[in-house]
Protein backbone atom coordinates (compact mmCIF):
# COMPACT_ATOMS: atom_id res chain seq x y z
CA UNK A 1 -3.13 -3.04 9.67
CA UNK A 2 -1.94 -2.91 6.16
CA UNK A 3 -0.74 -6.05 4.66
CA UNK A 4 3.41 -6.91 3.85
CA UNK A 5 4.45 -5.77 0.26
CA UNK A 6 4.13 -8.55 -2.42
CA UNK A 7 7.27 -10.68 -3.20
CA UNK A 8 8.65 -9.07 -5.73
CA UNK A 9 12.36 -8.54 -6.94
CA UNK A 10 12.91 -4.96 -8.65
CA UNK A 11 11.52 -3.56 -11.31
CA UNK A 12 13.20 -3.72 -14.85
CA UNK A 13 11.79 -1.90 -17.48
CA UNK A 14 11.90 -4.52 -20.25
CA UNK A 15 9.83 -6.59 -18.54
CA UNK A 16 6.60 -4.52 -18.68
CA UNK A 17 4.37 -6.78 -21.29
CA UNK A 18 4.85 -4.81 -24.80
CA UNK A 19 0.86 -4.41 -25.10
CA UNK A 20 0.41 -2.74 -22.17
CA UNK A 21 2.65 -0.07 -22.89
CA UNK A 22 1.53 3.07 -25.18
CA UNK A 23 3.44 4.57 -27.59
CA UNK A 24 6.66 6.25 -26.79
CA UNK A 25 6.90 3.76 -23.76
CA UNK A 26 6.52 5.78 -21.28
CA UNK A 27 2.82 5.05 -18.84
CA UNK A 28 1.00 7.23 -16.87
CA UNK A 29 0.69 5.42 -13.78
CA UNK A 30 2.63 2.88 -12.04
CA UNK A 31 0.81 1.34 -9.05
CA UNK A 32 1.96 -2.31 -8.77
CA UNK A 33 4.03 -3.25 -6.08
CA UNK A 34 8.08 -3.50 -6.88
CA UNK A 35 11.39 -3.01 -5.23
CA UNK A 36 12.52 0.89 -5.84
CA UNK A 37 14.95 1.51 -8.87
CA UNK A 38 14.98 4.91 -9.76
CA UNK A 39 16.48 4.54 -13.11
CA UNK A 40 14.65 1.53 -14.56
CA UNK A 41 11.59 3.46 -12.87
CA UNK A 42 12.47 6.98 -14.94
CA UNK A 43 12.58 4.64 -17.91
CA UNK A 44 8.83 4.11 -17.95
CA UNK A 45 7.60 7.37 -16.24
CA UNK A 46 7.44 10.49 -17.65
CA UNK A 47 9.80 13.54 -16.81
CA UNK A 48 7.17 15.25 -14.46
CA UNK A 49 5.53 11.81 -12.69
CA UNK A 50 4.85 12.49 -9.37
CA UNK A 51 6.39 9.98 -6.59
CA UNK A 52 4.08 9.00 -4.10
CA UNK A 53 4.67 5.69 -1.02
CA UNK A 54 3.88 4.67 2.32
CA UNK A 55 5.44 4.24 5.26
CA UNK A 56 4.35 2.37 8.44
CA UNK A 57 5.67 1.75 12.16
CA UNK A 58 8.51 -0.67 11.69
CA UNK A 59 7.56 -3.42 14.08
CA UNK A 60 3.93 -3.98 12.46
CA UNK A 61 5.60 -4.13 9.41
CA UNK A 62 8.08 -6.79 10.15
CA UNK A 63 4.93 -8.77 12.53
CA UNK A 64 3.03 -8.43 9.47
CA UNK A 65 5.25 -9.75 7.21
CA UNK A 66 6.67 -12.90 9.52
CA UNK A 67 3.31 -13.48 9.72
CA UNK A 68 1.90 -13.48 5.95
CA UNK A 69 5.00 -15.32 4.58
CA UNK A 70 5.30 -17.59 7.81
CA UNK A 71 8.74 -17.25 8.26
CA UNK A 72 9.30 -19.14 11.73
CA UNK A 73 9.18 -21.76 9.01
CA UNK A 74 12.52 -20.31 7.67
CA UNK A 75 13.97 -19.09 10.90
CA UNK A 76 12.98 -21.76 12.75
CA UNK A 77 11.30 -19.17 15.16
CA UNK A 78 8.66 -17.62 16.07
CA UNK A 79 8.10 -13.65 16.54
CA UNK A 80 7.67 -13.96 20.39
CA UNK A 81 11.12 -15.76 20.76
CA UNK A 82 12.82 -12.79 18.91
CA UNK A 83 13.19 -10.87 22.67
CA UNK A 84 15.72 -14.13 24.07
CA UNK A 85 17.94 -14.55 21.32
CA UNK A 86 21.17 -12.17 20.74
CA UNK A 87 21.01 -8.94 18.70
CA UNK A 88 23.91 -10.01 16.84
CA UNK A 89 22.24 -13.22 15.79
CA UNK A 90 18.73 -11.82 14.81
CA UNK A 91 20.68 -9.03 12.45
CA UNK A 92 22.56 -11.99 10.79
CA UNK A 93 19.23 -13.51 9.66
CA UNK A 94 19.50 -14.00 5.82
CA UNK A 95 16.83 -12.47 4.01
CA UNK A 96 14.00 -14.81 2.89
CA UNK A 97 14.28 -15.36 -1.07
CA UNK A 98 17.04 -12.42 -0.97
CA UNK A 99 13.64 -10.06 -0.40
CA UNK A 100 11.82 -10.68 2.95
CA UNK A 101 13.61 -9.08 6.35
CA UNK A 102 14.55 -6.52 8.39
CA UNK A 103 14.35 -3.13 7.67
CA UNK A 104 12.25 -4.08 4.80
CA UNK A 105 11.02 -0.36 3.91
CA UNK A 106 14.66 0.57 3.46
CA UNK A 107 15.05 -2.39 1.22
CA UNK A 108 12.15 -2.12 -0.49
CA UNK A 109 13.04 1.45 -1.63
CA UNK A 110 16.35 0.13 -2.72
CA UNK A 111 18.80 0.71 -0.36
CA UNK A 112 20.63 -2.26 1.92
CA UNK A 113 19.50 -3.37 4.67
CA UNK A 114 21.86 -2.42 7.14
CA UNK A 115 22.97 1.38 6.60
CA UNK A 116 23.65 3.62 9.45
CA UNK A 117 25.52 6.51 10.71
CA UNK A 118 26.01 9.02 7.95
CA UNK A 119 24.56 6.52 4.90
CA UNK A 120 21.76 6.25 6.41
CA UNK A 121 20.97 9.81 6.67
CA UNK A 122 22.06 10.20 3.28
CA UNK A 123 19.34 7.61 2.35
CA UNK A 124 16.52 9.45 4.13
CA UNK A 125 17.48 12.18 2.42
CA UNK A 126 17.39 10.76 -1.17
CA UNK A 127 14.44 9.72 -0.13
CA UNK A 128 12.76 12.51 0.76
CA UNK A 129 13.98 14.56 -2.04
CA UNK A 130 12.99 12.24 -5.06
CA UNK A 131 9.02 11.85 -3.01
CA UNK A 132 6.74 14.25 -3.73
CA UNK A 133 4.94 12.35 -0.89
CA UNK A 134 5.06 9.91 1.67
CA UNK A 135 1.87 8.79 2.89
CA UNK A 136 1.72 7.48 7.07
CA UNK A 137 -0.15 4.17 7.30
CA UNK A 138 -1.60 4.86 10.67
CA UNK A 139 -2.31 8.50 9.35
CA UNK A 140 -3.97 7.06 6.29
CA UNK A 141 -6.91 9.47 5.83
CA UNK A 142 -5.10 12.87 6.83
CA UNK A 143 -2.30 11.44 3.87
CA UNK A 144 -5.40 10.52 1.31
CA UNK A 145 -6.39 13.94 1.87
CA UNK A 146 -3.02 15.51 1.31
CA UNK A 147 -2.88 13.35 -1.74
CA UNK A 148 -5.76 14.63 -3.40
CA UNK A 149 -4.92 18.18 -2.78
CA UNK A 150 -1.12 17.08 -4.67
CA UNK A 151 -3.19 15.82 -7.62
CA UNK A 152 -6.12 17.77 -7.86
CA UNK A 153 -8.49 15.48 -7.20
CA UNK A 154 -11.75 15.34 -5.63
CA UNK A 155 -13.27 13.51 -2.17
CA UNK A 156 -14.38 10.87 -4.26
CA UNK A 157 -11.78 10.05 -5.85
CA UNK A 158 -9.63 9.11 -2.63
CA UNK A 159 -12.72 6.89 -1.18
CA UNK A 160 -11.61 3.61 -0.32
CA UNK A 161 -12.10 0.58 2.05
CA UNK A 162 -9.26 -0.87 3.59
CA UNK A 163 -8.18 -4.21 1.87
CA UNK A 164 -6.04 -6.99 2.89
CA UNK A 165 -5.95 -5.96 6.38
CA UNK A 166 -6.27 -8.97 8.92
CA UNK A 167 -9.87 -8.92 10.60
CA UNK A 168 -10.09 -8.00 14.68
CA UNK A 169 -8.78 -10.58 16.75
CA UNK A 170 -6.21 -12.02 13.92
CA UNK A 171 -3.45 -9.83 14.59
CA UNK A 172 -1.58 -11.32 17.78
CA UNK A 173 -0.55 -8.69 20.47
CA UNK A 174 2.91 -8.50 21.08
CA UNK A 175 4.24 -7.63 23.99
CA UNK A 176 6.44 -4.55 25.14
CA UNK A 177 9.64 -6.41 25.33
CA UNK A 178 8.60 -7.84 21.86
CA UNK A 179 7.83 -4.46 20.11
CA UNK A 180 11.24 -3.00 22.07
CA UNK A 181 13.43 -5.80 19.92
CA UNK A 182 12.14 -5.68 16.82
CA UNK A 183 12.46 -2.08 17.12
CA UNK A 184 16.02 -2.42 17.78
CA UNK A 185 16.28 -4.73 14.88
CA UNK A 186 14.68 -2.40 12.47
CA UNK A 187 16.22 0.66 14.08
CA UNK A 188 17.21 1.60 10.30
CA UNK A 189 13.48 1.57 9.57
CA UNK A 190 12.81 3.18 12.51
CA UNK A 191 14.49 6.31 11.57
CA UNK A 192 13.07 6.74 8.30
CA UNK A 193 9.80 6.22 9.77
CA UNK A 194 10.03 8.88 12.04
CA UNK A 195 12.12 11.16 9.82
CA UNK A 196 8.29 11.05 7.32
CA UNK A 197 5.88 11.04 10.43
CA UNK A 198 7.49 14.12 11.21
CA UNK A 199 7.25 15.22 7.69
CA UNK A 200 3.47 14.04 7.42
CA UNK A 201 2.91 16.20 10.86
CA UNK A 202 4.28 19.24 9.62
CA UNK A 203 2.12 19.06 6.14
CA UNK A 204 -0.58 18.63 8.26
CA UNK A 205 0.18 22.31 10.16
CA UNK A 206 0.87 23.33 6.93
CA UNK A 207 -2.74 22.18 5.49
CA UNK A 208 -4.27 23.69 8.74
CA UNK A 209 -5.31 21.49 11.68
CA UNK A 210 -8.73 22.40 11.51
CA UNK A 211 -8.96 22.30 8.09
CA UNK A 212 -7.47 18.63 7.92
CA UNK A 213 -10.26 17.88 10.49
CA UNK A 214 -13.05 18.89 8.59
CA UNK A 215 -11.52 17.00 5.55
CA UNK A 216 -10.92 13.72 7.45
CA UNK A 217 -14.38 13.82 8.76
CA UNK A 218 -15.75 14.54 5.23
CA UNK A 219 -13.90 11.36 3.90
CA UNK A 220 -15.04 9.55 6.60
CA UNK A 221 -18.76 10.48 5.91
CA UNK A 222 -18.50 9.94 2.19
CA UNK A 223 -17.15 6.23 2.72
CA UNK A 224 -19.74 5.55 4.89
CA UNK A 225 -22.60 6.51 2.37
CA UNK A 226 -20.62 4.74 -0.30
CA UNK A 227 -20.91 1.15 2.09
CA UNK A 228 -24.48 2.18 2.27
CA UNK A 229 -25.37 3.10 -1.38
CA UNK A 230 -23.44 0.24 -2.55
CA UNK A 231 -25.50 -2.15 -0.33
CA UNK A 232 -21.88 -3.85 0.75
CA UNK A 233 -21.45 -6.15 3.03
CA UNK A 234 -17.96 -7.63 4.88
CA UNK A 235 -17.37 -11.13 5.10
CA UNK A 236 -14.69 -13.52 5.57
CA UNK A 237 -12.08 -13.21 2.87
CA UNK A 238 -12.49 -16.92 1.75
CA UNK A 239 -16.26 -17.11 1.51
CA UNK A 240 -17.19 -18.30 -1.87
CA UNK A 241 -18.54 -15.28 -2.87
CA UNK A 242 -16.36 -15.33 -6.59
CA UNK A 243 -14.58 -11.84 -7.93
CA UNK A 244 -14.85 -10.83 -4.28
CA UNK A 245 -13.04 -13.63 -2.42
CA UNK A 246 -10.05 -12.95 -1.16
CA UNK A 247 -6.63 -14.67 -0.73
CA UNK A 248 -7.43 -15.90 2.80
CA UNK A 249 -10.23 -15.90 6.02
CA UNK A 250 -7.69 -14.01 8.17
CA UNK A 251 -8.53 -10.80 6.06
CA UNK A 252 -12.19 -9.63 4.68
CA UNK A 253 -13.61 -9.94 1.57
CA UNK A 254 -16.38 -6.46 0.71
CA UNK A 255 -19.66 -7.75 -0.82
CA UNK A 256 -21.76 -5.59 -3.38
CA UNK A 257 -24.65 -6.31 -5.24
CA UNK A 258 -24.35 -3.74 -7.42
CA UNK A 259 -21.93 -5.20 -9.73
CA UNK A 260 -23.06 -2.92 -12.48
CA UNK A 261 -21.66 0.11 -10.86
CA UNK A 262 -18.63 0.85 -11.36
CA UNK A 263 -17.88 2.80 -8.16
CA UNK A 264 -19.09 -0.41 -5.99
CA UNK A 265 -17.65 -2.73 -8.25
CA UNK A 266 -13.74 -1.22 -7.78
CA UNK A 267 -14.25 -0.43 -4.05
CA UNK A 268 -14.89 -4.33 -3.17
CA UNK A 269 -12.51 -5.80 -6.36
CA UNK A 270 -9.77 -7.61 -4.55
CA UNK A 271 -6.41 -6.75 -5.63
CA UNK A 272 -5.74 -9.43 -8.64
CA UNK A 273 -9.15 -9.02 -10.17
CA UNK A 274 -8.94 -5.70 -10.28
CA UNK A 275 -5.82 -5.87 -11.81
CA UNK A 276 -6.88 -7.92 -14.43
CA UNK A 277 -9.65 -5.88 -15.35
CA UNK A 278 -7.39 -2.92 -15.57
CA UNK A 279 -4.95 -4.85 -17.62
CA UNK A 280 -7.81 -5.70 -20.12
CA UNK A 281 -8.68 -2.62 -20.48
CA UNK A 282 -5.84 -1.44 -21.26
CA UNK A 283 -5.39 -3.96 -24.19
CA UNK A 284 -8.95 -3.19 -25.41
CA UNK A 285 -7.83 0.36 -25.63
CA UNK A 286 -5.33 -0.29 -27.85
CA UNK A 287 -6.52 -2.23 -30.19
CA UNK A 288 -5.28 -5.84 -29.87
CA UNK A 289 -6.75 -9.01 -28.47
CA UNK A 290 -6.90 -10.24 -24.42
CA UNK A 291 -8.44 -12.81 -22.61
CA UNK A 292 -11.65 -12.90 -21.52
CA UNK A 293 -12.63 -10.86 -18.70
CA UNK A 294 -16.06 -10.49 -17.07
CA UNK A 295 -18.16 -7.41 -18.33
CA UNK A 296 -19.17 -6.08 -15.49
CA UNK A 297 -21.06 -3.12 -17.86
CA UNK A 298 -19.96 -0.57 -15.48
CA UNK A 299 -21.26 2.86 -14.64
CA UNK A 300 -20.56 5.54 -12.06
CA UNK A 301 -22.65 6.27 -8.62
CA UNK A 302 -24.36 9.67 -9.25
CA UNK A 303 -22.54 12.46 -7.00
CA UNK A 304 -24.15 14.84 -5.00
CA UNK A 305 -22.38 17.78 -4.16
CA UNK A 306 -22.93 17.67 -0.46
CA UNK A 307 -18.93 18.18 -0.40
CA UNK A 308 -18.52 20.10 -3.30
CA UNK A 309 -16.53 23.44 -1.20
CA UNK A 310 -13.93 21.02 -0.75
């Protein structure tokens, strides 16, 4: 139950901040939520970045984001009165703030919202050409693991506790006539959905069943001794509980004592502080001046190699 994309317009390269970008202008990473331009994207990245999203089934995407940026408050509707109006009407809904709507993974990676027929497939296929992958939401640790085999990395490195997703018993259940409409509204979605989960099923032959199996469970395992180690603790995401208080009680916030290590400390970071501790880094690094951000005198958990054949 991931949460709806920020609300943000596309990216333009002259409005990265001038001190967070190294010499040559170009940055290694680029992780922050934006709506796909490929050339104002190429203008920061270098020649041979890798391309990496997510995708997720349509109708919890649009149920997620209705719900996060409540708009029955817009439409004047709720989600569960989507099934008795007309088709016709529900695909005329304007977009909230020109970014919020249907189809909102096709819009997000830059295309309009209501291609079809052959532009469509021609989308899909641009698509799937300029990713080197696309990760499954509800195949999330089968796509870590294929992502840390496409960048060399190790089962540590792809540990991570799932943030911003709405606690059990939040999420309404919609019904089967529900899920059948907005799947109709998002059929655009739909199909690129389906086009990657094939995709994603296929790497995962590829990889070898068993061997994904053994990987998954390995991840699993790890995560499980990182909760422990780091002595964390899940709570409601607005208990006061400072850098780890989230944007809202409907999600939950992960507690850790050991604020020293840096392992624990990023695991349980919500989003913006994270961010911001990134961001000073990165001005520390080069030289000039930032605000002040807590020290958190970090350090990494000691590795064992229990999963070192990997």
């Amino acid at each position: 139950n991931l949460p709806p994309p920020p609300l943000c317009p596309p990216l333009k390269a002259d409005l990265l901040p001038p001190r967070l970008v190294p010499p040559g202008g170009k940055v290694d990473v680029f992780a922050l939520h934006a709506r796909l331009d490929v050339r104002e994207s190429q203008k920061v990245l270098h020649q041979d970045a890798l391309w990496i999203t997510v995708v997720r089934d349509p109708v919890d995407v649009f149920e997620s984001l209705f719900a996060y940026y409540d708009l029955r408050e817009i439409y004047r509707m709720d989600v569960s009165d989507f099934p008795f109006a007309p088709m016709s009407t529900l695909k005329k809904l304007p977009r909230a703030s020109d970014l919020l709507g249907k189809n909102q993974m096709l819009f997000d990676l830059g295309f309009d919202d209501d291609l079809s027929g052959a532009r469509l497939g021609q989308a899909i296929e641009a698509t799937d050409r300029l990713f080197d992958l696309v990760m499954v939401a509800e195949r999330m640790d089968e796509s870590l693991v294929l992502l840390r085999h496409l960048l060399c990395w190790s089962l540590h490195d792809i540990v991570a506790f799932a943030k911003n997703a709405r606690r059990k018993g939040v999420r309404p259940a919609l019904d089967a006539h529900t899920r059948r409409t907005l799947r109709e509204l998002n059929d655009a979605d739909v199909q690129l959905y389906e086009h990657f989960l094939e995709n994603h099923r296929r790497a995962v032959v590829d990889f070898g069943v068993r061997r994904m199996a053994r990987e998954v469970a390995a991840l699993r395992s790890l995560r499980a001794r990182y909760f422990r180690e780091c002595n964390v603790f899940e709570v409601k995401g607005d208990e006061p509980y400072f850098q780890f208080r989230e944007y809202s009680g409907l999600v939950s916030s992960y507690v850790t004592a050991e604020t020293s290590n840096q392992t624990c400390l990023m695991l349980c970071l919500p989003e913006t502080p994270l961010v911001d501790l990134v961001r000073e880094r990165q001005t520390r690094v080069a030289g000039l001046s930032a605000p002040a951000v807590q020290d958190f005198g970090l350090r990494p958990l000691p590795r064992n190699n229990e999963h070192a054949g990997l």
